[in-house]
N, C-alpha and C. Protein backbone atom coordinates (compact mmCIF):
# COMPACT_ATOMS: atom_id res chain seq x y z
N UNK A 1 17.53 -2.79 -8.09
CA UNK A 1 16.66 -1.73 -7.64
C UNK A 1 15.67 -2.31 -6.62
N UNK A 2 15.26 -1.45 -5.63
CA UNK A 2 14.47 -1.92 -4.46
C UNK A 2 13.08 -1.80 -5.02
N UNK A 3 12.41 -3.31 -4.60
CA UNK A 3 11.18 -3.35 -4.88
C UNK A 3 9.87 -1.98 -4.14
N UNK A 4 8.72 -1.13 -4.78
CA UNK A 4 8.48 -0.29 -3.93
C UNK A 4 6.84 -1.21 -3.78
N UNK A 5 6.85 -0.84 -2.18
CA UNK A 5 5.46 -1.55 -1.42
C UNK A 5 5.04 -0.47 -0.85
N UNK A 6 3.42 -0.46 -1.59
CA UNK A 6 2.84 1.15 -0.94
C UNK A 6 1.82 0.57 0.26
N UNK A 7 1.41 1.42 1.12
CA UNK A 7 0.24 1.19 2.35
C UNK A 7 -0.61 2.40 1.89
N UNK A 8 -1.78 1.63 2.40
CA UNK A 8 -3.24 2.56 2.06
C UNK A 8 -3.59 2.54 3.20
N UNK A 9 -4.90 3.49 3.60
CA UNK A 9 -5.65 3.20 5.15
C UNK A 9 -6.10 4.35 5.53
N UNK A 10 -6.90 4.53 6.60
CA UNK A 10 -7.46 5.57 6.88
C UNK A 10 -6.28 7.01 7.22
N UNK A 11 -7.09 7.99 6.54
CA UNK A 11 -6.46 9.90 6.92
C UNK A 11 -6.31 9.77 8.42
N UNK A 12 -7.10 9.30 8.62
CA UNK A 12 -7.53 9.64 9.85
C UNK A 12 -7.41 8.63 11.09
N UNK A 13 -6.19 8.26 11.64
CA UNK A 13 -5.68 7.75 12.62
C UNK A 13 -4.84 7.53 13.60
N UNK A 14 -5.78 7.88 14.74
CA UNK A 14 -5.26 8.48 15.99
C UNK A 14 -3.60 7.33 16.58
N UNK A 15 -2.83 7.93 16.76
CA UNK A 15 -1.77 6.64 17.65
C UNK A 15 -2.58 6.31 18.66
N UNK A 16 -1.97 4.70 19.03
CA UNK A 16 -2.96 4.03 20.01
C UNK A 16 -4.22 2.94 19.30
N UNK A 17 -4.61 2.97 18.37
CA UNK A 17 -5.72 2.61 17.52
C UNK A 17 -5.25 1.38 16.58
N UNK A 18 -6.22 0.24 16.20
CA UNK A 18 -5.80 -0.98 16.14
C UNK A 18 -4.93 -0.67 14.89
N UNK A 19 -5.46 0.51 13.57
CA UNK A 19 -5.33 0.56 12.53
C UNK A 19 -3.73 1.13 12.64
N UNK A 20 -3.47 2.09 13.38
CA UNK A 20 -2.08 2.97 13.35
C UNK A 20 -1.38 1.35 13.59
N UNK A 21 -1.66 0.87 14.59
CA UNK A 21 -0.51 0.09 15.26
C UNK A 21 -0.11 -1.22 14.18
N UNK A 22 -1.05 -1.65 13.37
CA UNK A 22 -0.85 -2.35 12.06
C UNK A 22 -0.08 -1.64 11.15
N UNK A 23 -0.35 -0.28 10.69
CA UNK A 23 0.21 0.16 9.91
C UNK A 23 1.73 0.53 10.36
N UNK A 24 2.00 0.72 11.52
CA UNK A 24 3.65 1.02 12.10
C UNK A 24 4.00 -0.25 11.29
N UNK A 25 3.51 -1.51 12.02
CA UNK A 25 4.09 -2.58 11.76
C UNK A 25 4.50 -3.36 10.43
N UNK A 26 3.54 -2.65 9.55
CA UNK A 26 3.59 -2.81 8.15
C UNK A 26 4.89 -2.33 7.52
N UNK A 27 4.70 -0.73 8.11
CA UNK A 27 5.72 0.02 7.34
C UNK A 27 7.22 -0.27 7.82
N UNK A 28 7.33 -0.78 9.29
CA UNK A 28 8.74 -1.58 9.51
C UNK A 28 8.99 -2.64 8.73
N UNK A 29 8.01 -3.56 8.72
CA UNK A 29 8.56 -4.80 8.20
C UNK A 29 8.74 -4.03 6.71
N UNK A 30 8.31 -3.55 6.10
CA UNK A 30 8.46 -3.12 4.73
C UNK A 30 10.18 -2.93 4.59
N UNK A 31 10.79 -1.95 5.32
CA UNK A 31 11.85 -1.28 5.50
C UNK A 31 12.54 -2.92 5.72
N UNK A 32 12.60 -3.84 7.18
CA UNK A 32 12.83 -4.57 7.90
C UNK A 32 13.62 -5.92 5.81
N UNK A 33 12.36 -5.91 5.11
CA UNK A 33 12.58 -6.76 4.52
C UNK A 33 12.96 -6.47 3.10
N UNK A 34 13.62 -5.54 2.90
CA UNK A 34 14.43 -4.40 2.24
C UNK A 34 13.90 -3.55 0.81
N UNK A 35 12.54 -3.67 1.32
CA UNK A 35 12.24 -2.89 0.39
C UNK A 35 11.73 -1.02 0.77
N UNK A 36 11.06 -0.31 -0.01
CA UNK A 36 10.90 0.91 -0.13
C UNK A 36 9.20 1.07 0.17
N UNK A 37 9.01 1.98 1.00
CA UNK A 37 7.55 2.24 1.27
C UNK A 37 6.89 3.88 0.70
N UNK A 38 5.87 3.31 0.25
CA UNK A 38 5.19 4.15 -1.10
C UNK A 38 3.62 4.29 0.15
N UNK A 39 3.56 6.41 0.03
CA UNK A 39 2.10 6.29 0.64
C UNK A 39 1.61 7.54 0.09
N UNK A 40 0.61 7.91 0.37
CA UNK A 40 0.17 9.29 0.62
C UNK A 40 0.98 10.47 0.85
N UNK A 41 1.81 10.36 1.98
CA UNK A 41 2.29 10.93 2.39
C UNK A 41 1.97 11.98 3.37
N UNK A 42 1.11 11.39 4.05
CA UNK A 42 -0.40 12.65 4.90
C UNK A 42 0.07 11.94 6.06
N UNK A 43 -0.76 12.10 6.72
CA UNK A 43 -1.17 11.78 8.48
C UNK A 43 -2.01 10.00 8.47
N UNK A 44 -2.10 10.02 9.50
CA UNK A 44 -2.88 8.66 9.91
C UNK A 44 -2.13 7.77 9.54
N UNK A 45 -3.10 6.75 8.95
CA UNK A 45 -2.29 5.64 8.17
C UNK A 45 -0.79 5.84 7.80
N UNK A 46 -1.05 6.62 6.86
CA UNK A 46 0.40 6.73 6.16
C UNK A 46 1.66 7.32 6.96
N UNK A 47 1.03 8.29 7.83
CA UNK A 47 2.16 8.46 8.46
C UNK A 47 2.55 7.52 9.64
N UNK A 48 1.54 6.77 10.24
CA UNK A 48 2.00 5.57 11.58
C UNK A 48 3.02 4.27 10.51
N UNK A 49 2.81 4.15 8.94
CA UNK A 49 3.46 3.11 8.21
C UNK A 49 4.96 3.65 7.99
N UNK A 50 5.02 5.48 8.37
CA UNK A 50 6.50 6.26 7.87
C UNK A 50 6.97 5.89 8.76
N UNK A 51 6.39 6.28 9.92
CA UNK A 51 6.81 6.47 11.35
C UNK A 51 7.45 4.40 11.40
N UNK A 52 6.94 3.52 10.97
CA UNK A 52 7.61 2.51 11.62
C UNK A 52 8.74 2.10 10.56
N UNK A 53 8.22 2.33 9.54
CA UNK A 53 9.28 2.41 8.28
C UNK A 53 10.56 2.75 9.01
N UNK A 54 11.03 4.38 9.51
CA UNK A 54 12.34 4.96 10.16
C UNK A 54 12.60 4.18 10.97
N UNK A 55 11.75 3.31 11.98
CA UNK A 55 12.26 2.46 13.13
C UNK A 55 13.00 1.47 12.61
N UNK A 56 12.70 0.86 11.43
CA UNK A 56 13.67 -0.01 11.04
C UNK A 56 14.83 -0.23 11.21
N UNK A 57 15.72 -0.85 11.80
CA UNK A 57 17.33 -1.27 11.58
C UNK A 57 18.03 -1.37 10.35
N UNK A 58 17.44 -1.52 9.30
CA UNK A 58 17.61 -1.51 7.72
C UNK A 58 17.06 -0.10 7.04
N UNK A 59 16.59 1.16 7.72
CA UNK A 59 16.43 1.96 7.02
C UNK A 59 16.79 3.06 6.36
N UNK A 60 16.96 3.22 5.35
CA UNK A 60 18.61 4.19 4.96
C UNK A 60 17.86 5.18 4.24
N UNK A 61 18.03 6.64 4.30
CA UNK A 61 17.35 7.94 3.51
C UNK A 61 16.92 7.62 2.21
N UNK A 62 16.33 7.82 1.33
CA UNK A 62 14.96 7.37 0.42
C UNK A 62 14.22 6.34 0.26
N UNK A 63 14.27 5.50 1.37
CA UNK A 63 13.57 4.40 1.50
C UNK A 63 11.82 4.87 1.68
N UNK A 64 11.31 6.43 1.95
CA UNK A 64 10.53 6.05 2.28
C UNK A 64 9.33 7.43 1.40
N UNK A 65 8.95 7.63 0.40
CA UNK A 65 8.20 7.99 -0.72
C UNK A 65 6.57 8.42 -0.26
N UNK A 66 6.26 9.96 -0.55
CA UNK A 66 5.34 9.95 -0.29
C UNK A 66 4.65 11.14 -1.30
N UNK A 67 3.52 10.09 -2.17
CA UNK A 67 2.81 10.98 -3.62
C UNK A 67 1.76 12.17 -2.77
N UNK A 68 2.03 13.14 -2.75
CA UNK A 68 1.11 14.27 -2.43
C UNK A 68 0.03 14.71 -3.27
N UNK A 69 -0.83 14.97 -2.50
CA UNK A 69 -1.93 15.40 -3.20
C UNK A 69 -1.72 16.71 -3.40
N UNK A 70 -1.56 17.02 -3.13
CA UNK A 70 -0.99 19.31 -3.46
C UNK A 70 0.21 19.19 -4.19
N UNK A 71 0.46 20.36 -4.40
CA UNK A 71 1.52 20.90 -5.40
C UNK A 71 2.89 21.27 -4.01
N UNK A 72 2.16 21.30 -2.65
CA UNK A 72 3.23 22.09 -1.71
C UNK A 72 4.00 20.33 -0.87
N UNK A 73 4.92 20.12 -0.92
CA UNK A 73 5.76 18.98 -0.95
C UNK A 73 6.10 18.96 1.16
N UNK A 74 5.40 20.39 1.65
CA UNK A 74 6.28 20.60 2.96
C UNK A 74 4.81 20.54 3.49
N UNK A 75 3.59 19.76 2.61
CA UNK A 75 2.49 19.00 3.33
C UNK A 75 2.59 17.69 3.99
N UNK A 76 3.96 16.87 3.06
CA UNK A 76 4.21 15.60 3.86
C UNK A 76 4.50 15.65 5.26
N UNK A 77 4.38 14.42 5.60
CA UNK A 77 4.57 14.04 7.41
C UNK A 77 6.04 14.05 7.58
N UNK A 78 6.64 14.11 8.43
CA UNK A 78 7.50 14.50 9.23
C UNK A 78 9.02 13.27 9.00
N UNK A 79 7.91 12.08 8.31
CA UNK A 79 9.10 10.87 8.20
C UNK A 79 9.22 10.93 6.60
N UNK A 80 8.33 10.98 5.82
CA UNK A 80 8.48 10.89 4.21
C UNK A 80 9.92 11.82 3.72
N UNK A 81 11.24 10.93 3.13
CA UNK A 81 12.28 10.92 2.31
C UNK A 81 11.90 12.37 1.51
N UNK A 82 11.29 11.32 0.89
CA UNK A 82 11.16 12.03 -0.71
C UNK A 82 9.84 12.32 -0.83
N UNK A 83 9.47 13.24 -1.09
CA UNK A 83 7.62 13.95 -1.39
C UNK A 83 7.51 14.25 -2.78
N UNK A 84 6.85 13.85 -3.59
CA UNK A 84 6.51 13.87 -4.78
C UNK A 84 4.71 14.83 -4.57
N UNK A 85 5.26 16.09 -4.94
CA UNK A 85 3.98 16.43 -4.67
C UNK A 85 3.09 16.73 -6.31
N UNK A 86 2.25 16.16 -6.22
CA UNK A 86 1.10 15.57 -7.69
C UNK A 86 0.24 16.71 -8.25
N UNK A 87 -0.57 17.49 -7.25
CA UNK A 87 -1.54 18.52 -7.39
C UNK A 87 -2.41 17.58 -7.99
N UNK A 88 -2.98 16.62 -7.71
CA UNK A 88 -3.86 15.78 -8.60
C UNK A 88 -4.43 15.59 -7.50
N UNK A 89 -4.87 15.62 -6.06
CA UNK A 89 -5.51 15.93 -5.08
C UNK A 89 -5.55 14.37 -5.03
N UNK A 90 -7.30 13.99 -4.78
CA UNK A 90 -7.36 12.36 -4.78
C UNK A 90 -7.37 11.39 -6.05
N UNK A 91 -7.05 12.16 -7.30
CA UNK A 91 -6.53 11.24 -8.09
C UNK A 91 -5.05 10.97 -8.24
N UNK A 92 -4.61 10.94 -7.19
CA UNK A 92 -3.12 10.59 -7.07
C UNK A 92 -3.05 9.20 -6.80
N UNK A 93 -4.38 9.04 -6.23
CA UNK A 93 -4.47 7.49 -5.73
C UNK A 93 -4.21 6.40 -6.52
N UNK A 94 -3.99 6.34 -7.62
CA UNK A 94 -3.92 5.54 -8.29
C UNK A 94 -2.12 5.48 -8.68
N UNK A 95 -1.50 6.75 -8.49
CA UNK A 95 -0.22 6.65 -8.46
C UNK A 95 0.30 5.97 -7.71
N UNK A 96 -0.20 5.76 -6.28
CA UNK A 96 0.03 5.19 -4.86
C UNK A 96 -0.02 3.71 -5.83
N UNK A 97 -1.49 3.37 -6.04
CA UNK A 97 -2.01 1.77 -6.19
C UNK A 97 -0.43 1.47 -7.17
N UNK A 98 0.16 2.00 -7.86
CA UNK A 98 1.15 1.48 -8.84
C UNK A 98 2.15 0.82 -8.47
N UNK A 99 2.14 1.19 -7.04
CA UNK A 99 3.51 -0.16 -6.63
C UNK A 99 3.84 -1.13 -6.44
N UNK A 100 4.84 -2.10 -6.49
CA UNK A 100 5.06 -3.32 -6.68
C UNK A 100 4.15 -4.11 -6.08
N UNK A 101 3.51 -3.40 -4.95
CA UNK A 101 2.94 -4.56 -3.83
C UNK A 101 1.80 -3.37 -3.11
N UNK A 102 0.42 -3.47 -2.93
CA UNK A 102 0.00 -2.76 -1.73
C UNK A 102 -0.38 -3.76 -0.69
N UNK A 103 -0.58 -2.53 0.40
CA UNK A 103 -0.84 -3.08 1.53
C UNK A 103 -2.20 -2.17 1.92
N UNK A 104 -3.47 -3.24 2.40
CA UNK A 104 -4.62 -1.87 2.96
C UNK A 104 -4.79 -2.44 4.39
N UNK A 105 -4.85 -1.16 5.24
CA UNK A 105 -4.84 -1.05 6.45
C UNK A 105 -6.56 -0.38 7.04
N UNK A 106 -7.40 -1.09 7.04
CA UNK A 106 -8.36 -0.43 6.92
C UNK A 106 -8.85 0.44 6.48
N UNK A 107 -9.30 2.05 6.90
CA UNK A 107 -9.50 2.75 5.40
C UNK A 107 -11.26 2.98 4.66
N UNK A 108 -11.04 4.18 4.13
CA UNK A 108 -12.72 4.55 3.76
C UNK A 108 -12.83 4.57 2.52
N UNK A 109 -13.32 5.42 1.98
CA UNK A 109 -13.72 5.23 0.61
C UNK A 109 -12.21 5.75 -0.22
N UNK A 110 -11.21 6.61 0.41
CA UNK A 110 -10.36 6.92 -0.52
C UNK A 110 -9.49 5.80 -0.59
N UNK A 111 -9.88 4.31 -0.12
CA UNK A 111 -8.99 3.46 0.42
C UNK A 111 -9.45 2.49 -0.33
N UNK A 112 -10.72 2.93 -0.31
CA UNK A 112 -11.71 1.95 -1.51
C UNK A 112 -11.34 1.96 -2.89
N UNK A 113 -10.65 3.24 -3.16
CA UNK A 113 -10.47 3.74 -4.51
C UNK A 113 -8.92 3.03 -5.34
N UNK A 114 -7.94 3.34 -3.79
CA UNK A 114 -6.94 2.74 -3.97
C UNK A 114 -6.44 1.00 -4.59
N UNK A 115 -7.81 0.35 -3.57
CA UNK A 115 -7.90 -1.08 -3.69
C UNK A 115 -8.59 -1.42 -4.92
N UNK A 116 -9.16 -0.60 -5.95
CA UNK A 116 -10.02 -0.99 -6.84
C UNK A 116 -8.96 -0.48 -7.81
N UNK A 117 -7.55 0.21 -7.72
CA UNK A 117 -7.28 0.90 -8.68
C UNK A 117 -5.82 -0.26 -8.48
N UNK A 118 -5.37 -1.09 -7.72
CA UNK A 118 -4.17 -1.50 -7.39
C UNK A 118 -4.77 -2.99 -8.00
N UNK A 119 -5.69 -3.44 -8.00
CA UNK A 119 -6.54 -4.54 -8.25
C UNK A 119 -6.40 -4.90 -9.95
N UNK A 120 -7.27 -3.53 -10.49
CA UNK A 120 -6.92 -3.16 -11.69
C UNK A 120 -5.56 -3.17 -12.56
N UNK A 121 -4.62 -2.64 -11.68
CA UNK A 121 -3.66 -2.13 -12.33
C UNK A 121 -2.39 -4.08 -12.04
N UNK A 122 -3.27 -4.74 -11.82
CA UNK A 122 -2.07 -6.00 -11.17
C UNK A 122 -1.61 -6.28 -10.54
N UNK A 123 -1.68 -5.22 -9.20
CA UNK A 123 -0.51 -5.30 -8.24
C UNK A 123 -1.09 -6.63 -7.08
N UNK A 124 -0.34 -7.21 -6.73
CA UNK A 124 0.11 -7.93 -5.27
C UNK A 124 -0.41 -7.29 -4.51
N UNK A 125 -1.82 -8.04 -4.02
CA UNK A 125 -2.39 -6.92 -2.70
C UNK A 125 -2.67 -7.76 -1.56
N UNK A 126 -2.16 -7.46 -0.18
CA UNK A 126 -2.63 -7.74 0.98
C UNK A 126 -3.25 -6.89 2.26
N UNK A 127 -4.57 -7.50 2.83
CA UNK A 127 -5.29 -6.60 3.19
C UNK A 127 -5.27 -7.17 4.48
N UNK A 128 -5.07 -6.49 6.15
CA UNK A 128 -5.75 -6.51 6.90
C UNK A 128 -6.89 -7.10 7.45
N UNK A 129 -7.04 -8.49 8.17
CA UNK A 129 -8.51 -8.75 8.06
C UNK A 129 -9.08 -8.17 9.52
N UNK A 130 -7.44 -7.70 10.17
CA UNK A 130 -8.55 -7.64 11.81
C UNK A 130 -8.13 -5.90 11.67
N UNK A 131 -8.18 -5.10 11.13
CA UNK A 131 -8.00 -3.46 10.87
C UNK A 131 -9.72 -3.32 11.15
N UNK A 132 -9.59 -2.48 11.06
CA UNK A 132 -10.87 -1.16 11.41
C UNK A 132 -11.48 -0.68 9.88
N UNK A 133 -12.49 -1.12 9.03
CA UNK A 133 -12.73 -0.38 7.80
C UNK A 133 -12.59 -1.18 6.64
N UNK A 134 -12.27 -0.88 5.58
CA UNK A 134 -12.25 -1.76 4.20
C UNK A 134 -11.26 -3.00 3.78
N UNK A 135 -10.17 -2.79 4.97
CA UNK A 135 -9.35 -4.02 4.58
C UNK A 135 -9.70 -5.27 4.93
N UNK A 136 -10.71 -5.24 6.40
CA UNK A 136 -10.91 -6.51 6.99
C UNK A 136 -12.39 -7.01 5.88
N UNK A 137 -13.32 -6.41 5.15
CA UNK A 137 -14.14 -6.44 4.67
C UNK A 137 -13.65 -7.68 2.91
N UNK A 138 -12.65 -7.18 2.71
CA UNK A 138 -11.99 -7.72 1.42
C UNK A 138 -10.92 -8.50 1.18
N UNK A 139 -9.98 -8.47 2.65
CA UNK A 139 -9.05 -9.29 2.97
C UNK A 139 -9.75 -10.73 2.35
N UNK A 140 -8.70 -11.44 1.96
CA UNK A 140 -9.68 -13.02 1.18
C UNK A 140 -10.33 -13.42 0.32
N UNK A 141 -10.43 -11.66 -0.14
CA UNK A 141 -11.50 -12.21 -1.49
C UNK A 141 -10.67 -11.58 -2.62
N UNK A 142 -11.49 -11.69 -3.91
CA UNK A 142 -11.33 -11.27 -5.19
C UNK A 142 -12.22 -10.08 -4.80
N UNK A 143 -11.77 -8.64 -5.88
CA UNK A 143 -12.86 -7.71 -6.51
C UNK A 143 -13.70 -8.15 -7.49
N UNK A 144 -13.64 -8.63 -8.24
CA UNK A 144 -13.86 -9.03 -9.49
C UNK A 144 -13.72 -10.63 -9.97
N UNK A 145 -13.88 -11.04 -11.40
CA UNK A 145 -14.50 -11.93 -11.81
C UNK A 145 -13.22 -11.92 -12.99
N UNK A 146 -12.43 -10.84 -13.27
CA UNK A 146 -11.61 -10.66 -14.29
C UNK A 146 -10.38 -11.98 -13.61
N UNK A 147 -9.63 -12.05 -14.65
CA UNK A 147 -8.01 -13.03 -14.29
C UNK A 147 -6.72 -12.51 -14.75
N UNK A 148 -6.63 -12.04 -13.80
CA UNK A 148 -5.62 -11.16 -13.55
C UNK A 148 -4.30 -11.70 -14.07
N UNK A 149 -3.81 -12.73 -13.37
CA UNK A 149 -2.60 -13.96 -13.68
C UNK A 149 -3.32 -15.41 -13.84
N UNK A 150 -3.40 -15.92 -14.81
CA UNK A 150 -3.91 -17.25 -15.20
C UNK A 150 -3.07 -18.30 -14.65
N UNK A 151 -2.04 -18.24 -13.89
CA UNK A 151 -0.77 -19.05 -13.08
C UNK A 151 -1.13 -19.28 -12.10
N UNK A 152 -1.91 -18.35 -11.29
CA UNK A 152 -2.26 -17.80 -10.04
C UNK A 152 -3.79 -18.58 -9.69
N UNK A 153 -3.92 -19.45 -9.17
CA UNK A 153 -5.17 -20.32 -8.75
C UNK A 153 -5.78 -19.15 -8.01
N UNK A 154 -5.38 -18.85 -6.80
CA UNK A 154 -6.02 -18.29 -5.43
C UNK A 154 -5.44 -16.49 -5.64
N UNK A 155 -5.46 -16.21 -6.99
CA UNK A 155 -5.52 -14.47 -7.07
C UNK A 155 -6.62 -14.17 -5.78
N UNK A 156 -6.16 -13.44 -5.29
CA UNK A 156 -7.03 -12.53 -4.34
C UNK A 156 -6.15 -11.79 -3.74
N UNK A 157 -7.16 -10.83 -2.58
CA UNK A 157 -6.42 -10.02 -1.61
C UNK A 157 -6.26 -10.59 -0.48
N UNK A 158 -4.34 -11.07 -0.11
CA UNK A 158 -4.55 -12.05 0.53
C UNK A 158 -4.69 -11.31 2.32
N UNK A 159 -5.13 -11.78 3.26
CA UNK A 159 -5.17 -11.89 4.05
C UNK A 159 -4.22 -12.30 5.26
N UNK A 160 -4.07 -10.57 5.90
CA UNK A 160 -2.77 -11.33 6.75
C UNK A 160 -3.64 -10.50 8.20
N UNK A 161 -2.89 -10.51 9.57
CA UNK A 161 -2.99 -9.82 11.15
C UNK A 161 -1.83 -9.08 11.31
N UNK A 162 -0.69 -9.21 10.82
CA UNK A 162 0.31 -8.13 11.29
C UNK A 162 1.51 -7.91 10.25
N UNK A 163 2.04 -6.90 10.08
CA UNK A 163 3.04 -6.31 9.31
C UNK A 163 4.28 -7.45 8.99
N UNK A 164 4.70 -8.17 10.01
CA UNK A 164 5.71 -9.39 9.54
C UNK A 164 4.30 -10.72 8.75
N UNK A 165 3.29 -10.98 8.90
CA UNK A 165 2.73 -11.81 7.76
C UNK A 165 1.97 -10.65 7.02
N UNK A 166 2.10 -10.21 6.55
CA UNK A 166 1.92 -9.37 5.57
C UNK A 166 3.36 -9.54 4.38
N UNK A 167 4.47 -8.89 5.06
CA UNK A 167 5.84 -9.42 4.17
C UNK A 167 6.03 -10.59 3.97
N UNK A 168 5.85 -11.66 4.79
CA UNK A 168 6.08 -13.07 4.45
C UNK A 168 5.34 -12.66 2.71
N UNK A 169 4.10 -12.75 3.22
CA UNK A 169 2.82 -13.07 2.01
C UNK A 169 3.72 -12.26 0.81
N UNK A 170 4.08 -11.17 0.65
CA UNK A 170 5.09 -10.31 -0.32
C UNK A 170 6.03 -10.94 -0.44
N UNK A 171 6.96 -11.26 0.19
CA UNK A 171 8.31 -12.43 -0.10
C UNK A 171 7.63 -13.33 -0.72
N UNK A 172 6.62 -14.05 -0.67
CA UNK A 172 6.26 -15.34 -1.61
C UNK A 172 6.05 -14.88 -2.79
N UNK A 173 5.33 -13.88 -2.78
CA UNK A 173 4.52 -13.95 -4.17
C UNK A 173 4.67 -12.18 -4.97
N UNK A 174 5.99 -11.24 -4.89
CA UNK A 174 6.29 -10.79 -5.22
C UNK A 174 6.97 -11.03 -6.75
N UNK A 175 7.65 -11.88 -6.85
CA UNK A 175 7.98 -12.04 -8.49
C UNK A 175 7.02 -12.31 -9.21
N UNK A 176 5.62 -13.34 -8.63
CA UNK A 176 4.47 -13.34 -9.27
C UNK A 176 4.00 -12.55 -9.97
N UNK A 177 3.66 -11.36 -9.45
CA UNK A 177 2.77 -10.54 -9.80
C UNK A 177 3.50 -9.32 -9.59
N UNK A 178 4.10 -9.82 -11.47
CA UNK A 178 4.92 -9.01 -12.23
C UNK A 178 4.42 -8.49 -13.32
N UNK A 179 3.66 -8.46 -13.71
CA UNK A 179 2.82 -7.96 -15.17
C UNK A 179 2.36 -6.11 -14.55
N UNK A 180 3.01 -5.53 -15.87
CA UNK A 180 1.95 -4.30 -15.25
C UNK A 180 1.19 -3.44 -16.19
N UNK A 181 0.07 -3.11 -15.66
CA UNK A 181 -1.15 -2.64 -17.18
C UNK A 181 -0.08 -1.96 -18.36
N UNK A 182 -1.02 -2.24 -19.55
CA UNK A 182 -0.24 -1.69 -19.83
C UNK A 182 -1.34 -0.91 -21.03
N UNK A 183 -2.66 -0.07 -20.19
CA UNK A 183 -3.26 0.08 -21.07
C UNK A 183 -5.04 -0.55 -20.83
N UNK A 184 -6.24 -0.03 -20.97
CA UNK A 184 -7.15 -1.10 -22.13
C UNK A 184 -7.39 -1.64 -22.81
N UNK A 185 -7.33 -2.56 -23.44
CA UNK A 185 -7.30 -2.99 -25.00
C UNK A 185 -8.61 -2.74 -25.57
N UNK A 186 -8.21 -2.62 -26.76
CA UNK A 186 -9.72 -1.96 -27.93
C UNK A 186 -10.39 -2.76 -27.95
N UNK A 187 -11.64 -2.66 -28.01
CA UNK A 187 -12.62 -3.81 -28.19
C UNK A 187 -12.48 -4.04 -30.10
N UNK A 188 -12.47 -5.53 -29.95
CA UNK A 188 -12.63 -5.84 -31.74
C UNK A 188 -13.49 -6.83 -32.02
């Protein structure tokens, strides 16, 4: 089964703009290095990561997944496969954060939400350090103080400039960060 790698990043981005043109590149290499791309399924971000996703030479019909915030599925962008539409508006975000791997592409506070919820939940995260917004801000660091994988010296959000080191960074350390919540545990 194909590993799924979601992209986060701003609603709101124009083509032409440092953030779209990262995120094309993201969402090709995603496709490019055979896995499945997991987004929103909206405009901006997510759709410049669909849009490079299809450019792929490796991209074959459901490769490319997009969790809706409405109940109406014919809100997705123009490249999203498959539309999973949630009606959970912006708490869908955390459905997004659930995939094997994210990727943040700069991005505002609903991007903020994503990265705190993908963090949480275990996933493999690499962030943008030269994007526009929250990825270049966190690219390199930890959220937190928690230990996520005790194997893992340099847990963080690693830090890449373009969509092919971004996948490298996923090709390395994808089987890693394999654990997935499974839950809070009770305090005793």
């Amino acid at each position: 089964m194909k590993k799924i790698i979601a992209v986060c990043g701003n609603a709101s981005c124009p083509e032409g703009t440092i953030n779209y043109e990262l995120a094309y590149s993201a969402g090709k290499a995603i496709i490019d290095h055979g896995y499945r791309l997991q987004c929103g399924g909206l405009r901006g971000v997510m759709l410049a990561a669909c849009k490079g996703a299809r450019s792929s030479k490796n991209y074959k019909e459901g490769d490319i997944i997009g969790i809706i915030p409405s109940f109406d599925p014919t809100t997705a962008n123009q490249y999203v496969d498959i539309a999973i539409p949630t009606g959970l508006d912006l708490y869908r975000n955390v459905i997004v954060a659930s995939a094997d791997a994210v990727i943040i592409v700069g991005g505002g506070c609903g991007t903020l939400a994503e990265t705190a919820n993908a963090w949480a939940l275990k996933r493999l995260m690499v962030g943008f350090s030269n994007a526009e917004g929250w990825s270049a801000k966190l690219a390199g660091t930890r959220l937190d103080d928690r230990i996520r994988y005790p194997d893992v010296s340099e847990d963080k959000i690693y830090a890449c400039e373009s969509g092919e080191e971004a996948l490298e960074i996923i090709d390395k350390y994808i089987d890693t960060y394999c654990v997935y919540h499974k839950g809070i545990p009770p305090i005793v």
